[in-house]
PDB file of N, CA and C in Angstrom:
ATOM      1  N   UNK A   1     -40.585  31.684  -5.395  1.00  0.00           N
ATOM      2  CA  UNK A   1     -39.503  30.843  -4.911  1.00  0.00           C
ATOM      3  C   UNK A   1     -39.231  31.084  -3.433  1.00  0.00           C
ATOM      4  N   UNK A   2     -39.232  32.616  -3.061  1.00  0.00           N
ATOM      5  CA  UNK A   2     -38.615  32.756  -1.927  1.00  0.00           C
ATOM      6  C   UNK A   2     -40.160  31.670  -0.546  1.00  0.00           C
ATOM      7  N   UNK A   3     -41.180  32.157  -0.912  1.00  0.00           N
ATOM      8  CA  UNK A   3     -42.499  31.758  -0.089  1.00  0.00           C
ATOM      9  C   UNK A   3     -41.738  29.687  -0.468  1.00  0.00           C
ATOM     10  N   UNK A   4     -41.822  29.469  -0.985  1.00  0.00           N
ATOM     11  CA  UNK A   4     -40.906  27.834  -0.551  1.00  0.00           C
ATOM     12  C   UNK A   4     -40.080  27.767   0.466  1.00  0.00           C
ATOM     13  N   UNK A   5     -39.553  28.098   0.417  1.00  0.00           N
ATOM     14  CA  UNK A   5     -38.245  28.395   0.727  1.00  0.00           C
ATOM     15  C   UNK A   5     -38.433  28.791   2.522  1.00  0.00           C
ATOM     16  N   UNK A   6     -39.319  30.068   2.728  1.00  0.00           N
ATOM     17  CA  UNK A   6     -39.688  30.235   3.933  1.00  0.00           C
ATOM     18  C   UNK A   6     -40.389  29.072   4.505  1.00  0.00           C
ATOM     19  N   UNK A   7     -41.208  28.178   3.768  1.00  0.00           N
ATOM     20  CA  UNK A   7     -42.395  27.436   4.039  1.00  0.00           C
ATOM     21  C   UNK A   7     -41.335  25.854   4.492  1.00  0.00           C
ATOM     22  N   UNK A   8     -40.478  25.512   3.880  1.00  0.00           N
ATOM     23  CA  UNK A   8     -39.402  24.943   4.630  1.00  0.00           C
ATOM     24  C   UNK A   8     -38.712  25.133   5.835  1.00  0.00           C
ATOM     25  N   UNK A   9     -38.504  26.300   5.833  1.00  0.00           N
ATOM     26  CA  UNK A   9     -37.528  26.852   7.012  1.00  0.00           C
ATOM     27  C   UNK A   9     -38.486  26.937   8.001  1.00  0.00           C
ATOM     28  N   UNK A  10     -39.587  27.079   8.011  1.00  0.00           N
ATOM     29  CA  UNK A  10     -40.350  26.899   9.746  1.00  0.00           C
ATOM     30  C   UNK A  10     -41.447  25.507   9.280  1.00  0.00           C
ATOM     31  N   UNK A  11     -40.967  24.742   8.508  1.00  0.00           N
ATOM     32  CA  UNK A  11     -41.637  23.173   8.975  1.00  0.00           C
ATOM     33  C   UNK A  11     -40.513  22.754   9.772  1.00  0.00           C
ATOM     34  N   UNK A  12     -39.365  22.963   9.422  1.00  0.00           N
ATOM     35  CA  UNK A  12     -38.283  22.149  10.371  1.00  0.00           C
ATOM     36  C   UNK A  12     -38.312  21.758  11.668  1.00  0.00           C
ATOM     37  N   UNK A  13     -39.197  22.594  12.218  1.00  0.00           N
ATOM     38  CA  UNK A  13     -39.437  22.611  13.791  1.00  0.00           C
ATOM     39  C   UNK A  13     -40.184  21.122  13.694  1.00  0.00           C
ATOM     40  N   UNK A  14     -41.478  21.840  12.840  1.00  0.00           N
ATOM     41  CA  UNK A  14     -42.628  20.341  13.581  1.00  0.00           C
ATOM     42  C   UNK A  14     -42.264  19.467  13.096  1.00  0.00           C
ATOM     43  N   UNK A  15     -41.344  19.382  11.912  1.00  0.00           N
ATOM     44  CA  UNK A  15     -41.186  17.974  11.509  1.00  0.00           C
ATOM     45  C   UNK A  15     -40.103  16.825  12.306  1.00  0.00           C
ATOM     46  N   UNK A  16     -39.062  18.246  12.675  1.00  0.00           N
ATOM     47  CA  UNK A  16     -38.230  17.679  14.173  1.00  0.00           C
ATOM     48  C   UNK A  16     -38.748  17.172  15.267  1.00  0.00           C
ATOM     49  N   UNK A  17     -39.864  17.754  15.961  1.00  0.00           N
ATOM     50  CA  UNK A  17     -40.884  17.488  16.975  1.00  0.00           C
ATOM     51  C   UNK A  17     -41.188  16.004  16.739  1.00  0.00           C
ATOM     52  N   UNK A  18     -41.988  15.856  15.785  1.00  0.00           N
ATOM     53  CA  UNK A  18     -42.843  14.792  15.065  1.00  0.00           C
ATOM     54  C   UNK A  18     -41.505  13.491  14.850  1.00  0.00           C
ATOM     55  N   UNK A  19     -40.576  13.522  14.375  1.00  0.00           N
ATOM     56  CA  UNK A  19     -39.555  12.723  14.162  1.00  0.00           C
ATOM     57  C   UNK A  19     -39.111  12.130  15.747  1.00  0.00           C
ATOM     58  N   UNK A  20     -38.609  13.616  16.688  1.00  0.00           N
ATOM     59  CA  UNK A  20     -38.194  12.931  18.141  1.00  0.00           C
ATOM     60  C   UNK A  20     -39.657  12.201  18.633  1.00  0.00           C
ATOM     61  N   UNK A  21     -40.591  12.179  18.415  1.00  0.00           N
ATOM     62  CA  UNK A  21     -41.730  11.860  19.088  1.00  0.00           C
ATOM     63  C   UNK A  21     -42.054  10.287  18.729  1.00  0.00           C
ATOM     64  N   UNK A  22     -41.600   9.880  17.349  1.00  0.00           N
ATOM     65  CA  UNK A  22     -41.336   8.404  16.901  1.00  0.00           C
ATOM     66  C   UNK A  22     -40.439   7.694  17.326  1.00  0.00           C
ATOM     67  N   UNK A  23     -38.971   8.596  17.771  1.00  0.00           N
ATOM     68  CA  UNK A  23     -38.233   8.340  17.845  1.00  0.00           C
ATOM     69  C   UNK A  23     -38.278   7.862  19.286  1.00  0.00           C
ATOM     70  N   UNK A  24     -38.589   8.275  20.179  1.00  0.00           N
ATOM     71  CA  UNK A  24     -38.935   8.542  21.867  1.00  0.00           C
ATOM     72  C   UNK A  24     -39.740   7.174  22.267  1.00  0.00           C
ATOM     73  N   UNK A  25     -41.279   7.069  21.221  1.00  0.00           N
ATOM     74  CA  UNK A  25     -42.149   5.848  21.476  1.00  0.00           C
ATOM     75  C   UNK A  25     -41.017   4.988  21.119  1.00  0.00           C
ATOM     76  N   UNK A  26     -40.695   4.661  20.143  1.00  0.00           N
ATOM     77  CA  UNK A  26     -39.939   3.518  19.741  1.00  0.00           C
ATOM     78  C   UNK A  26     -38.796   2.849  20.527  1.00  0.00           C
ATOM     79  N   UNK A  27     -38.577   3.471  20.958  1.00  0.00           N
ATOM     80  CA  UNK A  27     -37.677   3.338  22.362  1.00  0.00           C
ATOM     81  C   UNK A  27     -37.499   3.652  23.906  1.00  0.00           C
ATOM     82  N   UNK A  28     -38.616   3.632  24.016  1.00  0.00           N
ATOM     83  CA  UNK A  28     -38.892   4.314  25.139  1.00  0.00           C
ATOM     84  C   UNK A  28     -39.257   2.511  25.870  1.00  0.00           C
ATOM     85  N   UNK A  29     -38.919   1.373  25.325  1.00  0.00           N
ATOM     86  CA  UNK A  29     -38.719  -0.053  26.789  1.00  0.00           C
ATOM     87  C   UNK A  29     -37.217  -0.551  26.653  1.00  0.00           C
ATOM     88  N   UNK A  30     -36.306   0.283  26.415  1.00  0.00           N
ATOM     89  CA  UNK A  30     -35.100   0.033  26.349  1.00  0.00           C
ATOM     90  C   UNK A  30     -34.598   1.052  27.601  1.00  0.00           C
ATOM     91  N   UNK A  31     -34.905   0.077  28.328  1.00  0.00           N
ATOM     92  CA  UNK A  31     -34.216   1.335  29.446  1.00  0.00           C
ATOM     93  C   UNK A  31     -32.667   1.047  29.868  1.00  0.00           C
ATOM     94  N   UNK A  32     -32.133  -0.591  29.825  1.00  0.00           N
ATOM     95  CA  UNK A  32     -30.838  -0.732  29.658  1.00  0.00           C
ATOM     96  C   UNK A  32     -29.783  -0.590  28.899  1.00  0.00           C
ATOM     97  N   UNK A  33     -29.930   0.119  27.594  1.00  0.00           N
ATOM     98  CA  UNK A  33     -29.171   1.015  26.539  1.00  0.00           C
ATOM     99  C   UNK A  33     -30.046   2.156  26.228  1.00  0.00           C
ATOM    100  N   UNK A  34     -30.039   2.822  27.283  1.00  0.00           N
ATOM    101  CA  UNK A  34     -30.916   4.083  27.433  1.00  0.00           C
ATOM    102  C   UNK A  34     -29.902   5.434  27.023  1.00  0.00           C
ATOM    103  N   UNK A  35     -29.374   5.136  25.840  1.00  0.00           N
ATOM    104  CA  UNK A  35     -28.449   6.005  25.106  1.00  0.00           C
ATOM    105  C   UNK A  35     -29.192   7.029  24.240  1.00  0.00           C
ATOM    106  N   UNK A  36     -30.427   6.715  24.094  1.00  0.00           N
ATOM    107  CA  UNK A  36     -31.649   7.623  23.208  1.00  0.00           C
ATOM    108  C   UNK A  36     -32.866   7.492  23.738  1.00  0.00           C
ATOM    109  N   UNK A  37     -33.026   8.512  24.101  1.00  0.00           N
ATOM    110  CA  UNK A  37     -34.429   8.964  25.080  1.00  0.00           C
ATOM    111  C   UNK A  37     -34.793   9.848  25.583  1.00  0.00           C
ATOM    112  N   UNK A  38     -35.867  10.494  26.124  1.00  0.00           N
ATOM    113  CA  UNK A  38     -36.228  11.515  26.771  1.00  0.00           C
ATOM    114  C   UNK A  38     -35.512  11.156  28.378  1.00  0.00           C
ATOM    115  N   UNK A  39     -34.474  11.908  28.793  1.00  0.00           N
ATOM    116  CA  UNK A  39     -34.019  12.213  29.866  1.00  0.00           C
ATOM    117  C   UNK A  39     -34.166  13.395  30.999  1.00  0.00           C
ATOM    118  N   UNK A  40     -34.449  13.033  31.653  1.00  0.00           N
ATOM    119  CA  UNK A  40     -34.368  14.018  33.108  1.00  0.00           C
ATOM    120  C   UNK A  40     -34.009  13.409  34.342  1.00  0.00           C
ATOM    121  N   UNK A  41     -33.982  13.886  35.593  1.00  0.00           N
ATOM    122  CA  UNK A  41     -33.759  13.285  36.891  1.00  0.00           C
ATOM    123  C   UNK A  41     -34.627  12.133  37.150  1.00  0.00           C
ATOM    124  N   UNK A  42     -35.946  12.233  36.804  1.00  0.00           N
ATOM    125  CA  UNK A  42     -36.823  11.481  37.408  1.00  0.00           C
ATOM    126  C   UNK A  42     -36.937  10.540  36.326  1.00  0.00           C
ATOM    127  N   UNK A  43     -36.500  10.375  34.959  1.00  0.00           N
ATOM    128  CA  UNK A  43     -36.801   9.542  34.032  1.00  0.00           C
ATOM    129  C   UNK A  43     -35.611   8.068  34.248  1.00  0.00           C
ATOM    130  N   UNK A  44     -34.738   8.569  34.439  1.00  0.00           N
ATOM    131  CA  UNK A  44     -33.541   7.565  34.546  1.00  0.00           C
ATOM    132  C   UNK A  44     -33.916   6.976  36.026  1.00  0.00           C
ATOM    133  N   UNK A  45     -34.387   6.648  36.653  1.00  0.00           N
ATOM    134  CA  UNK A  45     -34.342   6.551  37.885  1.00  0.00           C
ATOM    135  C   UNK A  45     -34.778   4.944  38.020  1.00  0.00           C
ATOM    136  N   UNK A  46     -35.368   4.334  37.285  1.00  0.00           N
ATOM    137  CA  UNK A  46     -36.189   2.952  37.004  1.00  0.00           C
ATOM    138  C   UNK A  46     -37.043   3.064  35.576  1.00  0.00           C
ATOM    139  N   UNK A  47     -37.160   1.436  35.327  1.00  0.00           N
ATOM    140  CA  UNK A  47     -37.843   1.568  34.024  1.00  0.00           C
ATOM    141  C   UNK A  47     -39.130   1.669  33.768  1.00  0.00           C
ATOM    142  N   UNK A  48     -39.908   1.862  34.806  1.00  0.00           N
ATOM    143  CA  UNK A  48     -41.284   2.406  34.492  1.00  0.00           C
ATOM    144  C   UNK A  48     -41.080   3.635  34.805  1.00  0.00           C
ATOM    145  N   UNK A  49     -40.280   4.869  34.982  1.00  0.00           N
ATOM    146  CA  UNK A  49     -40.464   6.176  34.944  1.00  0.00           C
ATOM    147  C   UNK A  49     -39.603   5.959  33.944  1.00  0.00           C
ATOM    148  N   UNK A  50     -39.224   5.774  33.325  1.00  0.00           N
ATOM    149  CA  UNK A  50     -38.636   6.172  31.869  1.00  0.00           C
ATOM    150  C   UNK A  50     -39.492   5.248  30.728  1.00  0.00           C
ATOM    151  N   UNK A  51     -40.162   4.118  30.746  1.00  0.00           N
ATOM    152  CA  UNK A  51     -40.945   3.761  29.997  1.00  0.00           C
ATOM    153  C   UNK A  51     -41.914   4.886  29.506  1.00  0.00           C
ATOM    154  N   UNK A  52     -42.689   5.233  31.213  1.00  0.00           N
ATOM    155  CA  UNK A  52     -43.353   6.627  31.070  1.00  0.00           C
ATOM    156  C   UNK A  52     -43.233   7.994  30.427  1.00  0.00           C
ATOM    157  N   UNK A  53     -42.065   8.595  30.508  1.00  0.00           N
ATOM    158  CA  UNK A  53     -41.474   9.815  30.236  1.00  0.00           C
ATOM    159  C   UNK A  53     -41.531   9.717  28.442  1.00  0.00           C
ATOM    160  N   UNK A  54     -40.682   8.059  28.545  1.00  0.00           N
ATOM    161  CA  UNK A  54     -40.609   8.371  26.876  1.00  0.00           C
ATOM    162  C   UNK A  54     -41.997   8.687  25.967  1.00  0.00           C
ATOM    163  N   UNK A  55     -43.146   7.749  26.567  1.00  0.00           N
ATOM    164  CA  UNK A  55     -44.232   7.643  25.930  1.00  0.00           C
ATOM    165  C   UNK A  55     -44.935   8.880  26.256  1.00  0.00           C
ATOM    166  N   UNK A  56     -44.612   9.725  27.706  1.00  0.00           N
ATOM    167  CA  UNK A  56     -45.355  10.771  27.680  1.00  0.00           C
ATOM    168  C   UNK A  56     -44.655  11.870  26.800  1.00  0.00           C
ATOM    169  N   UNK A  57     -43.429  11.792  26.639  1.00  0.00           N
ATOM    170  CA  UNK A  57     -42.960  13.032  25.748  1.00  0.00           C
ATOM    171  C   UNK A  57     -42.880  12.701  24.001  1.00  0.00           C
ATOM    172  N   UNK A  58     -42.997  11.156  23.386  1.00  0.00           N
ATOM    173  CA  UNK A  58     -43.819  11.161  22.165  1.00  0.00           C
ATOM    174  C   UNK A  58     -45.027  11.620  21.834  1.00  0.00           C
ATOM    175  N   UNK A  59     -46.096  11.360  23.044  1.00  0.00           N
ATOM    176  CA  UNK A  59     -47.542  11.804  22.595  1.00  0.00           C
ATOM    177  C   UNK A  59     -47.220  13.117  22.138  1.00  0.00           C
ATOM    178  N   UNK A  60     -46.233  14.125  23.570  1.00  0.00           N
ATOM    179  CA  UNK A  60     -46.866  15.196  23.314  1.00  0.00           C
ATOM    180  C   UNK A  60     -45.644  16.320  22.555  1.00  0.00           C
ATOM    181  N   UNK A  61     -44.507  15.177  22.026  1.00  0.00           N
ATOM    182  CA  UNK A  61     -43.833  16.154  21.008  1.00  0.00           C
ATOM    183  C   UNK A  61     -44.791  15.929  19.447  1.00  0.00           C
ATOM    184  N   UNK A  62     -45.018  14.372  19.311  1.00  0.00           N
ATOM    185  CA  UNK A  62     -45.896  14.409  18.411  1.00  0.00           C
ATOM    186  C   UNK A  62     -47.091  14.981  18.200  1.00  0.00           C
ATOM    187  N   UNK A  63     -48.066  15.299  19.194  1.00  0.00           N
ATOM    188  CA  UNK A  63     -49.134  16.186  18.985  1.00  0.00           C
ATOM    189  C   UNK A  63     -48.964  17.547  18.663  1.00  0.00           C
ATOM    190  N   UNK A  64     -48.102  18.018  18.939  1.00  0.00           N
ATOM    191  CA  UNK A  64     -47.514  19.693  19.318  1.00  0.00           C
ATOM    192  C   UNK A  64     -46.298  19.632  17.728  1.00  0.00           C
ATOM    193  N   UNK A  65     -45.945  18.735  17.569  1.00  0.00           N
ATOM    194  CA  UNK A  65     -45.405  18.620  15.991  1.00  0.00           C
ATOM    195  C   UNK A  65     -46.407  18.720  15.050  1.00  0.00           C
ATOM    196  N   UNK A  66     -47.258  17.820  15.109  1.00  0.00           N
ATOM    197  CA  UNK A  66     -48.235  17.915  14.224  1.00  0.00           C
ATOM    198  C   UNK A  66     -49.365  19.768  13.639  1.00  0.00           C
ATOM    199  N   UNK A  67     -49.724  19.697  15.340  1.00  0.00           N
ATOM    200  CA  UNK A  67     -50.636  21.170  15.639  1.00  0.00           C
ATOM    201  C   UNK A  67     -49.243  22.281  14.989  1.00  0.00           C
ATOM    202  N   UNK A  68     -48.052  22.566  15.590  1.00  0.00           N
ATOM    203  CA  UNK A  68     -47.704  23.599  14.467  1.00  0.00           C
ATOM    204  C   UNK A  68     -47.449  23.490  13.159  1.00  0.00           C
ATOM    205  N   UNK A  69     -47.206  22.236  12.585  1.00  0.00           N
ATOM    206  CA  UNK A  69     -47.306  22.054  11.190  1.00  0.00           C
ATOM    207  C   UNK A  69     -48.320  22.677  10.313  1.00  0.00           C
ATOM    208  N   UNK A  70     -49.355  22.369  11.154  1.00  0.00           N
ATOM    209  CA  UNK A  70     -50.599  22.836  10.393  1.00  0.00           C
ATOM    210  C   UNK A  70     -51.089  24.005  10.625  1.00  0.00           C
ATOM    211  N   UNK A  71     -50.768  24.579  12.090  1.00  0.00           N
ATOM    212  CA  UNK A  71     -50.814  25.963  12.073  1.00  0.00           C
ATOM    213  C   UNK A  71     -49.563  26.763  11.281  1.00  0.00           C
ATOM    214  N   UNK A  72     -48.364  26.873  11.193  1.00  0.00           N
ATOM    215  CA  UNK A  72     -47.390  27.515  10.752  1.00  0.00           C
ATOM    216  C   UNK A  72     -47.455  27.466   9.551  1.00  0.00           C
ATOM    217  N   UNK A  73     -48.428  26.735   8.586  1.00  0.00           N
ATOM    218  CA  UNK A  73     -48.741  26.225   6.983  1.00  0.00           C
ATOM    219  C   UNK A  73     -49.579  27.289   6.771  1.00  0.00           C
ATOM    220  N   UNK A  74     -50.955  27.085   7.709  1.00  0.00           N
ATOM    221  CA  UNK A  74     -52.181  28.338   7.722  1.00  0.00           C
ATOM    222  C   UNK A  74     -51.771  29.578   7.451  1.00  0.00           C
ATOM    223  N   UNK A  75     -50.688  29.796   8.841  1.00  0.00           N
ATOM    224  CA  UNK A  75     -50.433  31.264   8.902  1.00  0.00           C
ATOM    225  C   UNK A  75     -49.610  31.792   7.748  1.00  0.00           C
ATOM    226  N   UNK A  76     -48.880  31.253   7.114  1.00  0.00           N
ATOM    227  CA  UNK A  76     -47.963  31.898   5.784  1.00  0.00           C
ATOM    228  C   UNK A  76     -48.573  31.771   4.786  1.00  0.00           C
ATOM    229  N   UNK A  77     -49.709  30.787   4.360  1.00  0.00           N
ATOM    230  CA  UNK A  77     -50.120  31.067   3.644  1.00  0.00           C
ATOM    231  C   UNK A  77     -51.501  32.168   3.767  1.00  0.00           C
ATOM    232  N   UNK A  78     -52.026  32.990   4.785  1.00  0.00           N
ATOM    233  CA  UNK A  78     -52.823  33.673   4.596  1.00  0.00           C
ATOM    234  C   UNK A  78     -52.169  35.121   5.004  1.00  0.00           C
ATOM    235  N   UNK A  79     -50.913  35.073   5.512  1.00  0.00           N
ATOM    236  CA  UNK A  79     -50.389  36.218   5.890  1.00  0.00           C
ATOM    237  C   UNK A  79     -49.469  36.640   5.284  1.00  0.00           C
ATOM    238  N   UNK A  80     -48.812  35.504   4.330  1.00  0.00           N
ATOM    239  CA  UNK A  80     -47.707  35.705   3.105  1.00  0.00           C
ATOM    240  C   UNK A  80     -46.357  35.821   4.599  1.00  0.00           C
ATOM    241  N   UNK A  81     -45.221  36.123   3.477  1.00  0.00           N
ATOM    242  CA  UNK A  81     -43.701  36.252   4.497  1.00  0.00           C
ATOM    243  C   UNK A  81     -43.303  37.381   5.457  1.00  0.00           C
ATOM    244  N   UNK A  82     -44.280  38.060   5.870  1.00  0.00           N
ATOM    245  CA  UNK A  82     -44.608  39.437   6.895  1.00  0.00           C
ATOM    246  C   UNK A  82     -44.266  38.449   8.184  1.00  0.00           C
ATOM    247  N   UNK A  83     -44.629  37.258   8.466  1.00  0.00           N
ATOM    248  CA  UNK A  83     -45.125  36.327   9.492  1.00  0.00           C
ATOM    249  C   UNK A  83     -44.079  35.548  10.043  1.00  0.00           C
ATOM    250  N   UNK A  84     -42.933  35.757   8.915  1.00  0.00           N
ATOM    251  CA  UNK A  84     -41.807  34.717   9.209  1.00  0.00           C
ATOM    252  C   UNK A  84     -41.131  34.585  10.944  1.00  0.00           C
ATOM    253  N   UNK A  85     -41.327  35.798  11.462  1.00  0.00           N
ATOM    254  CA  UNK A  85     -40.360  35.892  12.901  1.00  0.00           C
ATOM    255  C   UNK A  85     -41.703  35.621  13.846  1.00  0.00           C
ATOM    256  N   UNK A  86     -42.826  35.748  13.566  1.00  0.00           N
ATOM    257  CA  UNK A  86     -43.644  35.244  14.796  1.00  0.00           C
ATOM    258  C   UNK A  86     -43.716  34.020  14.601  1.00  0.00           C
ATOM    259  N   UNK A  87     -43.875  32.934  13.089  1.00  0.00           N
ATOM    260  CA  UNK A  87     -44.129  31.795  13.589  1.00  0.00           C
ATOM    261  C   UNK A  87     -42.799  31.067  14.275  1.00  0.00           C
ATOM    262  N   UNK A  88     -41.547  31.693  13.710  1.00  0.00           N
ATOM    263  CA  UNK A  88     -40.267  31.394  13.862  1.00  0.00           C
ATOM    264  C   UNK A  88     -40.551  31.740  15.558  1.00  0.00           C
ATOM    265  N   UNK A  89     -40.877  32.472  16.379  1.00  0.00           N
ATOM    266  CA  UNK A  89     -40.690  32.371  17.303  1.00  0.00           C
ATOM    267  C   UNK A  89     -42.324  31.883  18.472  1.00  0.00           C
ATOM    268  N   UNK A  90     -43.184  31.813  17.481  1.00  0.00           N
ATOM    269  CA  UNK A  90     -44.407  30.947  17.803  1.00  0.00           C
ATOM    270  C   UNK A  90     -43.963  29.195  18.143  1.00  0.00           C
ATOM    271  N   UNK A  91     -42.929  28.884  17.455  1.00  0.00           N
ATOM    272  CA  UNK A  91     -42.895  27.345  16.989  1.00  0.00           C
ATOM    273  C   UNK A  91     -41.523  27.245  18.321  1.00  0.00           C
ATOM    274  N   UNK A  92     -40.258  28.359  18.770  1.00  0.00           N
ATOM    275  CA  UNK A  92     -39.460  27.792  19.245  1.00  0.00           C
ATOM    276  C   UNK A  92     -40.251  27.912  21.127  1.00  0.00           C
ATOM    277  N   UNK A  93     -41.124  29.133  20.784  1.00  0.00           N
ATOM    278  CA  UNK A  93     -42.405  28.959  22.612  1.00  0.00           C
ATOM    279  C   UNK A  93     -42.842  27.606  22.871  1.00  0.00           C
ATOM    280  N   UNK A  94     -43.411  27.130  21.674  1.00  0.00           N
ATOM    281  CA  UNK A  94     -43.898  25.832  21.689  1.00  0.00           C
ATOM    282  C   UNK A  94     -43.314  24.485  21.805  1.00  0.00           C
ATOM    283  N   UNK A  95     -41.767  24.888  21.880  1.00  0.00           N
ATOM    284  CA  UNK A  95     -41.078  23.669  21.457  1.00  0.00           C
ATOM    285  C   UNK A  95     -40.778  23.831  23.687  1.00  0.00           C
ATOM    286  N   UNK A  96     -40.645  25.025  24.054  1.00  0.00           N
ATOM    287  CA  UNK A  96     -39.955  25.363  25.672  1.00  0.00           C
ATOM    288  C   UNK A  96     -40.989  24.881  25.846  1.00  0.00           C
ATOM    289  N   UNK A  97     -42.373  25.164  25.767  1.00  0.00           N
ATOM    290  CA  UNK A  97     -43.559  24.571  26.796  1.00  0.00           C
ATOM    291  C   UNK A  97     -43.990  23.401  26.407  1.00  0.00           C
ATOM    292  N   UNK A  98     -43.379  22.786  25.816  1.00  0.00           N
ATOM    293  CA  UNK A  98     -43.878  21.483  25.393  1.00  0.00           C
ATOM    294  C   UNK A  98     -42.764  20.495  26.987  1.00  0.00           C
ATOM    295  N   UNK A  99     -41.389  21.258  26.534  1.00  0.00           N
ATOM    296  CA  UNK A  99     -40.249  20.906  27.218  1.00  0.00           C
ATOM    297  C   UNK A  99     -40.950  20.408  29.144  1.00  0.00           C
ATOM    298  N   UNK A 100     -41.604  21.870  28.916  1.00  0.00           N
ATOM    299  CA  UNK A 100     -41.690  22.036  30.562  1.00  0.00           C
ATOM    300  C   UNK A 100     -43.080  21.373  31.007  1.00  0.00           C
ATOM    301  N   UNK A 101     -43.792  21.077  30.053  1.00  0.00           N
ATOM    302  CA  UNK A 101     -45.209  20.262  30.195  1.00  0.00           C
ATOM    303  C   UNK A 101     -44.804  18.846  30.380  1.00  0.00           C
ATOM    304  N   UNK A 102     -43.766  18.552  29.759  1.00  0.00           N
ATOM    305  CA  UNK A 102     -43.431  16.976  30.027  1.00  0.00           C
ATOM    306  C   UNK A 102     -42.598  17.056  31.455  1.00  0.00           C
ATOM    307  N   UNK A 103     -41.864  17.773  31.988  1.00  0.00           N
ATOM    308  CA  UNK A 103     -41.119  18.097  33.025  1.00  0.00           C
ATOM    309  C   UNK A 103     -42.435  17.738  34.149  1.00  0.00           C
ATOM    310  N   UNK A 104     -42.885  18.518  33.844  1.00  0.00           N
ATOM    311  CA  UNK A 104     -43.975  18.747  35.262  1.00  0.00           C
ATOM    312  C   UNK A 104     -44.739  17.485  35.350  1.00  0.00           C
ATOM    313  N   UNK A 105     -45.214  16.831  34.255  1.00  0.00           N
ATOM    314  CA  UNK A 105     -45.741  15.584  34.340  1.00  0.00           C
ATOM    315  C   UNK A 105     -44.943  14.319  34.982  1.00  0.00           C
ATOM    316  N   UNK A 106     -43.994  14.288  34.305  1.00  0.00           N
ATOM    317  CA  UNK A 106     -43.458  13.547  34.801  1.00  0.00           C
ATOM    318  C   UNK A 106     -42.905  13.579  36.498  1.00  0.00           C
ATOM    319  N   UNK A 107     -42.345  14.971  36.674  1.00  0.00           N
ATOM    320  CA  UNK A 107     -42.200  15.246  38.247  1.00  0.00           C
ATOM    321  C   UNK A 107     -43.389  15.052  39.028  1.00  0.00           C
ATOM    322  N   UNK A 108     -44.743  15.431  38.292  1.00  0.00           N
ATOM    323  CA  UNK A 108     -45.589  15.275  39.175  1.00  0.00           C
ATOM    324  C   UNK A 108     -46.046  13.749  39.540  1.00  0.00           C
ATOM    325  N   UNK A 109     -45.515  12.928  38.640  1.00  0.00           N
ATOM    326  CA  UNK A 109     -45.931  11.660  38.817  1.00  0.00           C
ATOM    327  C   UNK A 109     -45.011  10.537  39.332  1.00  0.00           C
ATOM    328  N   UNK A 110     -44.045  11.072  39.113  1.00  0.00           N
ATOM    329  CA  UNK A 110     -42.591  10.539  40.533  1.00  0.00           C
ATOM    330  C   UNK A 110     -41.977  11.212  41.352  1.00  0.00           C
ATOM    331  N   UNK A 111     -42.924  12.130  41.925  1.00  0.00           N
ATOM    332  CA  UNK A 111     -41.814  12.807  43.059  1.00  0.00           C
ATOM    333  C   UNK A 111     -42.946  12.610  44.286  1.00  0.00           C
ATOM    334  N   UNK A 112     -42.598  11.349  44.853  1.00  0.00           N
ATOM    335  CA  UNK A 112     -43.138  11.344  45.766  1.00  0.00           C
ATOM    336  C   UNK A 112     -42.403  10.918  47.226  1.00  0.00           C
TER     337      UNK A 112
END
């Protein structure tokens, strides 16, 4: 029971990832009720840098949702619940550099 139970508690991440990442494409040409979206300085600024931002931060919350799903599945099941605080803190590294990979992209592609 308890190995369920853990096996829930660190999908939450990727399945959150994976959810904002549908959520982001799907709205990401609404830039005039831009009440839900990937935001930063450079995203709000016009609607092709926020068209952009949104679609660049679906690909890559959804890819990076997906990849720990399937890694954080692997690892508990071959390492059993010993594993719980590295993937727990494997999955929240991944969630900051995902953060700062879309940051930089996007800065790098409107800060001119």
């Amino acid at each position: 029971m308890n190995f369920w139970f853990y096996l829930l508690i660190i999908e939450i991440i990727p399945i959150g990832l994976f959810i904002f990442g549908g959520l982001y494409e799907s709205n990401s040409t609404k830039f005039d009720e831009n009440k839900f979206g990937y935001k930063n300085q450079y995203a709000i600024k016009n609607k092709l840098a926020w068209e952009y931002s949104n679609k660049v931060a679906a690909k890559i919350f959804g890819s990076i949702g997906t990849l720990l799903f399937i890694v954080n599945t692997l690892l508990l099941f071959m390492f059993g619940e010993g594993v719980l605080t590295f993937i727990l803190l494997f999955s929240l590294f991944m969630v900051v550099f995902s953060r700062m990979m879309i940051d930089r992209l996007i800065k790098k592609k409107f800060n001119k």
